[in-house]
Protein backbone atom coordinates (compact mmCIF):
# COMPACT_ATOMS: atom_id res chain seq x y z
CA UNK A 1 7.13 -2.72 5.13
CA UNK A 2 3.57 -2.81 5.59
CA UNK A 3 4.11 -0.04 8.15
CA UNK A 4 5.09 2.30 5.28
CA UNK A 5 2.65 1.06 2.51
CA UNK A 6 -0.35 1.42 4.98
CA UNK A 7 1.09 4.93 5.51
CA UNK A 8 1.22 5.53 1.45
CA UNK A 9 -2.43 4.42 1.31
CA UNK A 10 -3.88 6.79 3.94
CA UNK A 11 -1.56 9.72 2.96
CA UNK A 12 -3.15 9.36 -0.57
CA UNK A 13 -6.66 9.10 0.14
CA UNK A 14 -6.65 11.83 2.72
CA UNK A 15 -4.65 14.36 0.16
CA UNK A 16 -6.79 13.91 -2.72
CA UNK A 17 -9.76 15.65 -2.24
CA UNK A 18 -7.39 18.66 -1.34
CA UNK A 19 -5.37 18.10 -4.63
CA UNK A 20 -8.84 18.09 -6.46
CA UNK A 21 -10.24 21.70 -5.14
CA UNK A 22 -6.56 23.57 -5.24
CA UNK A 23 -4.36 21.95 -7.42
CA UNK A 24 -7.57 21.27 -10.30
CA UNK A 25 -9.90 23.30 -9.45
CA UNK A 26 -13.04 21.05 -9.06
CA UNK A 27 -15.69 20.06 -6.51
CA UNK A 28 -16.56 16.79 -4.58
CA UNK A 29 -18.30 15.03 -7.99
CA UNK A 30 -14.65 15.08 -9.78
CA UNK A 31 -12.93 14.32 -6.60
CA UNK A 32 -15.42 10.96 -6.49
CA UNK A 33 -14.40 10.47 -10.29
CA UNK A 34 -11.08 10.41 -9.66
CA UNK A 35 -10.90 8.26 -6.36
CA UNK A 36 -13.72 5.71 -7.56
CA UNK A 37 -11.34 4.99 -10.56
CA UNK A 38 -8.98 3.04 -8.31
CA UNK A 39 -11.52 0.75 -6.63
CA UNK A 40 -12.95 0.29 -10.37
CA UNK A 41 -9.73 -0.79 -11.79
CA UNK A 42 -8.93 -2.67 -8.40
CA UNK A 43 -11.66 -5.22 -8.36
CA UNK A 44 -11.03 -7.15 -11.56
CA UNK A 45 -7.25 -6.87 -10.73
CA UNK A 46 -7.36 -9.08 -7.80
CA UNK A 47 -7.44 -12.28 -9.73
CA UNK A 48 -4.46 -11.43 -12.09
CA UNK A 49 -2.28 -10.70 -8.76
CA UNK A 50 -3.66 -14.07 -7.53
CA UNK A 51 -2.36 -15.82 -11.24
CA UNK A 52 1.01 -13.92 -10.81
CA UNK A 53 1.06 -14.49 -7.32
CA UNK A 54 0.83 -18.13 -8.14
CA UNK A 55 3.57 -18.38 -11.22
CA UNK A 56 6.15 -15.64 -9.55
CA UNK A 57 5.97 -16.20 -5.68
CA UNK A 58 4.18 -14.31 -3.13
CA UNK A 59 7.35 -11.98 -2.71
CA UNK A 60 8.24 -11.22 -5.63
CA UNK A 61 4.36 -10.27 -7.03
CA UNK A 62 4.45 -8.22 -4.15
CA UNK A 63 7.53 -6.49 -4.93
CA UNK A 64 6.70 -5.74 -8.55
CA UNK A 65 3.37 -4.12 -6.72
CA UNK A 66 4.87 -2.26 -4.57
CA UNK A 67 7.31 -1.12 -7.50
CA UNK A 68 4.37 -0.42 -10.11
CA UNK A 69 2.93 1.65 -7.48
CA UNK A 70 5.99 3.81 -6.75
CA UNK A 71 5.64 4.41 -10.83
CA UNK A 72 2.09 5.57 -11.02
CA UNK A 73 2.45 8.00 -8.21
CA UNK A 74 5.12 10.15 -9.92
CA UNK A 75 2.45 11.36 -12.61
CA UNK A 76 1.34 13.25 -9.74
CA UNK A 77 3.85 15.39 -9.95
CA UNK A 78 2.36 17.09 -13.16
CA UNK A 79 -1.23 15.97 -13.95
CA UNK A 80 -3.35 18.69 -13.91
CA UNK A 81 -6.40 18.06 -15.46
CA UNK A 82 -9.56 15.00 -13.99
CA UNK A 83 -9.08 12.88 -16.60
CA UNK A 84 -4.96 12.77 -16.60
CA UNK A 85 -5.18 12.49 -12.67
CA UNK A 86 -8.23 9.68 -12.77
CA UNK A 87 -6.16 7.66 -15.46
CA UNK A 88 -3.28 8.09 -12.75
CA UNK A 89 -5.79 7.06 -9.59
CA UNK A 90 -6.99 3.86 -11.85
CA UNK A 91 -2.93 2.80 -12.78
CA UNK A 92 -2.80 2.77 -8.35
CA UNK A 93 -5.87 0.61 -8.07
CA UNK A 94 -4.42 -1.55 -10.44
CA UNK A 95 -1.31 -1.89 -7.92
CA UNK A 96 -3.47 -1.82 -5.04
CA UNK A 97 -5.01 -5.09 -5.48
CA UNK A 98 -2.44 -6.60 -5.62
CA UNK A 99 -0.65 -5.45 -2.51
CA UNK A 100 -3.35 -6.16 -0.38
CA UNK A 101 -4.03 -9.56 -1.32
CA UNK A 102 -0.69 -10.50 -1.41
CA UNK A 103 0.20 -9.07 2.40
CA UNK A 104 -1.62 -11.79 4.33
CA UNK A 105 -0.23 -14.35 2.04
CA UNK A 106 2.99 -13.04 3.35
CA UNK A 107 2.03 -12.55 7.27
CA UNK A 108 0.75 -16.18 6.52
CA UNK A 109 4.25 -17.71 5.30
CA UNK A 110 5.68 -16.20 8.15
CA UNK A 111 3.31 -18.06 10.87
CA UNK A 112 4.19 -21.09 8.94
CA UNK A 113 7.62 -20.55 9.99
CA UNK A 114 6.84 -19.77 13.12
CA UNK A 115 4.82 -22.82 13.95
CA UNK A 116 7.48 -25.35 12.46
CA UNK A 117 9.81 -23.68 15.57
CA UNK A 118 6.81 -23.51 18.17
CA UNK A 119 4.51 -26.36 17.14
CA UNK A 120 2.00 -23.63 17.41
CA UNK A 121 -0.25 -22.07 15.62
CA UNK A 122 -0.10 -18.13 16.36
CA UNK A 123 -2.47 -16.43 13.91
CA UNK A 124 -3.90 -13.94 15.79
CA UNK A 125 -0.78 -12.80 17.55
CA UNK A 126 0.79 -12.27 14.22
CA UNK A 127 -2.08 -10.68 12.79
CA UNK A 128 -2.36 -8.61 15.85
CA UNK A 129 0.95 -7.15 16.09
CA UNK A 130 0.79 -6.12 12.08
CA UNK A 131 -2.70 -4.33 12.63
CA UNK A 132 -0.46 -2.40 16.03
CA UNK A 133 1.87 -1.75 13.75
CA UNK A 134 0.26 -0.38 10.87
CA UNK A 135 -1.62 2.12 12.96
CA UNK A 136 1.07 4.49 13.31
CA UNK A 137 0.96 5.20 9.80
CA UNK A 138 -2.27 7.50 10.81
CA UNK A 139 0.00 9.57 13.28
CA UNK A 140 2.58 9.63 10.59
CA UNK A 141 0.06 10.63 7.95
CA UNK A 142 -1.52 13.42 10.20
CA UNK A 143 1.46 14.43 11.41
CA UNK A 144 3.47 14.68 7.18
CA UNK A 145 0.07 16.88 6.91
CA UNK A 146 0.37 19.23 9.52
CA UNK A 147 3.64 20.09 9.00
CA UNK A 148 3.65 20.62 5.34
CA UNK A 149 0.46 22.77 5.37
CA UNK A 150 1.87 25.11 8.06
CA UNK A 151 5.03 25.32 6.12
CA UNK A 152 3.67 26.40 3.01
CA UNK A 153 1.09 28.67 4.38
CA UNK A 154 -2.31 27.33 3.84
CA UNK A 155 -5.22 29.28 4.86
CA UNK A 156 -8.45 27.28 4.88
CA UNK A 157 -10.29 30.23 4.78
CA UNK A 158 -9.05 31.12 0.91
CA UNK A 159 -9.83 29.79 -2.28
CA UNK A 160 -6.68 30.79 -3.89
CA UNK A 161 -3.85 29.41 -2.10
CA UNK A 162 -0.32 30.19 -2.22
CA UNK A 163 1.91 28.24 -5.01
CA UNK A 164 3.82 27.26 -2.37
CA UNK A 165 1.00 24.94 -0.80
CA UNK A 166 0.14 23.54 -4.16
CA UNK A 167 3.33 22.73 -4.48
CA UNK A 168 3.24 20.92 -1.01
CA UNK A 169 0.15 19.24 -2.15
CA UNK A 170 1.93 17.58 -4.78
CA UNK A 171 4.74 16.47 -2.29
CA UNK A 172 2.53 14.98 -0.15
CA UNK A 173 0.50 12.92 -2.76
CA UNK A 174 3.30 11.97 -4.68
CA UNK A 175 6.78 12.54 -3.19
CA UNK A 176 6.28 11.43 0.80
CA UNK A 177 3.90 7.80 -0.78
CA UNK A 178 6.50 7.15 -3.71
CA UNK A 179 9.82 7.74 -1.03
CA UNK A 180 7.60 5.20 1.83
CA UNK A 181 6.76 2.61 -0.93
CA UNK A 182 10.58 3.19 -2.24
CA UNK A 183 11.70 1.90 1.70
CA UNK A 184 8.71 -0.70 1.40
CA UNK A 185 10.47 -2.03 -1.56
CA UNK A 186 13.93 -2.22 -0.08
CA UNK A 187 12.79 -3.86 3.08
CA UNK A 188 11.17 -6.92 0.97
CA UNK A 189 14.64 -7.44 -0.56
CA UNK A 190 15.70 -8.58 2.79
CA UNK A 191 12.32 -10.48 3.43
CA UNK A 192 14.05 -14.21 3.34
CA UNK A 193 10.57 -16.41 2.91
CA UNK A 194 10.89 -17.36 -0.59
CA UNK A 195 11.78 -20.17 -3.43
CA UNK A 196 12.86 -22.88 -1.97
CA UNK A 197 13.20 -21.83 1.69
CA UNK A 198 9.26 -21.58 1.83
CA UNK A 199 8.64 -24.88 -0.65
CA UNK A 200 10.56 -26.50 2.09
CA UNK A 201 8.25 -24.85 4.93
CA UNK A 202 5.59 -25.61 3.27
CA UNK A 203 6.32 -29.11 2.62
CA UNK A 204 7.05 -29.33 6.60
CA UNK A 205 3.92 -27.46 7.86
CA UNK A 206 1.93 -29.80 5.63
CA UNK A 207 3.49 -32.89 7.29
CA UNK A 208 3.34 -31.40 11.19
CA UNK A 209 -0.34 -31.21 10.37
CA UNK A 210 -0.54 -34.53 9.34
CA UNK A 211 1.08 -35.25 12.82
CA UNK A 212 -0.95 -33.31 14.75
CA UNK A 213 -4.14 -34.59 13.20
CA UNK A 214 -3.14 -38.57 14.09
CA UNK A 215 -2.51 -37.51 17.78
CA UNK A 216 -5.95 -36.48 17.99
């Protein structure tokens, strides 16, 4: 899942600035607009993800994050002025806060699990092997790139592209994120850490530790 969403995030951020100069026209000052809008909105976010997180579960805050975000990417499909496609960039950094809090939480739960069957504690490993993962989302992301621009004929040494490479742009800013954070979504269905499964983990890590700190 994270896999995917990673790949969503870098897919977006490196396709802007190209959807800014062909798709609307404008220079690096509008493309900063449009991408600073999302940390803006981001910031403040974090501590109503952390409230939800708290009332609704870790999972399913995440999944209505994930969801949310698979909603404001589809206005990509037809913004096409700064201010329609910065109101669009701010609705993902209101998502985007919450995902990324809420995916350690997550990687955390499942360590807890992991240490009630190992009497270990195996952050790093866990931790380690999600950061592996997640790194193929660049080769994924370059790779979605190359073969879209070749396909619809982009010349970087034109201004006026064909329509058929704005239409790519849109594709890959809106269609390839919104169908990885679509498989993002289904995958956490089948995530099983959750209600009272993980109040019973929980409750069990809590007491190991008690253990472990008396045989010291």
């Amino acid at each position: 899942s994270n896999l995917f969403i990673q790949y969503t995030f870098t897919m977006v951020l490196a396709v802007i600035p190209f959807f800014a100069k062909y798709v609307l026209g404008v220079g690096p000052k509008e493309t900063s607009i449009i991408l600073l809008s999302a940390f803006i909105v981001e910031m403040p976010m974090l501590f109503v993800w952390g409230r939800l997180a708290v009332k609704f579960g870790a999972k399913i805050t995440y999944m209505i994050a994930i969801a949310l975000f698979f909603i404001f990417l589809l206005p990509f499909f037809i913004v096409r002025g700064v201010i329609g496609t910065a109101i669009t960039s701010g609705l993902l950094g209101a998502t985007l806060g919450g995902i990324i809090v809420l995916s350690d939480v997550l990687i955390s739960d499942v360590i807890d699990e992991d240490e009630l069957k190992t009497r270990t504690r195996r952050e790093g490993m866990y931790f380690g092997v999600n950061a592996f993962v997640t790194r193929f989302a660049i080769a994924l992301e370059a790779a979605s790139i190359g073969l879209v621009f070749t396909l619809t004929q982009y010349n970087p040494y034109i201004f006026a592209q064909p329509k058929s490479f704005l239409l790519g742009l849109r594709f890959l800013v809106a269609g390839l994120p919104a169908l990885a954070m679509l498989i993002a979504l289904l995958i956490m269905i089948f995530y099983p850490l959750a209600g009272r499964r993980l109040a019973d983990i929980r409750s069990q890590v809590e007491t190991l530790h008690i253990e472990k700190s008396l045989k010291k």
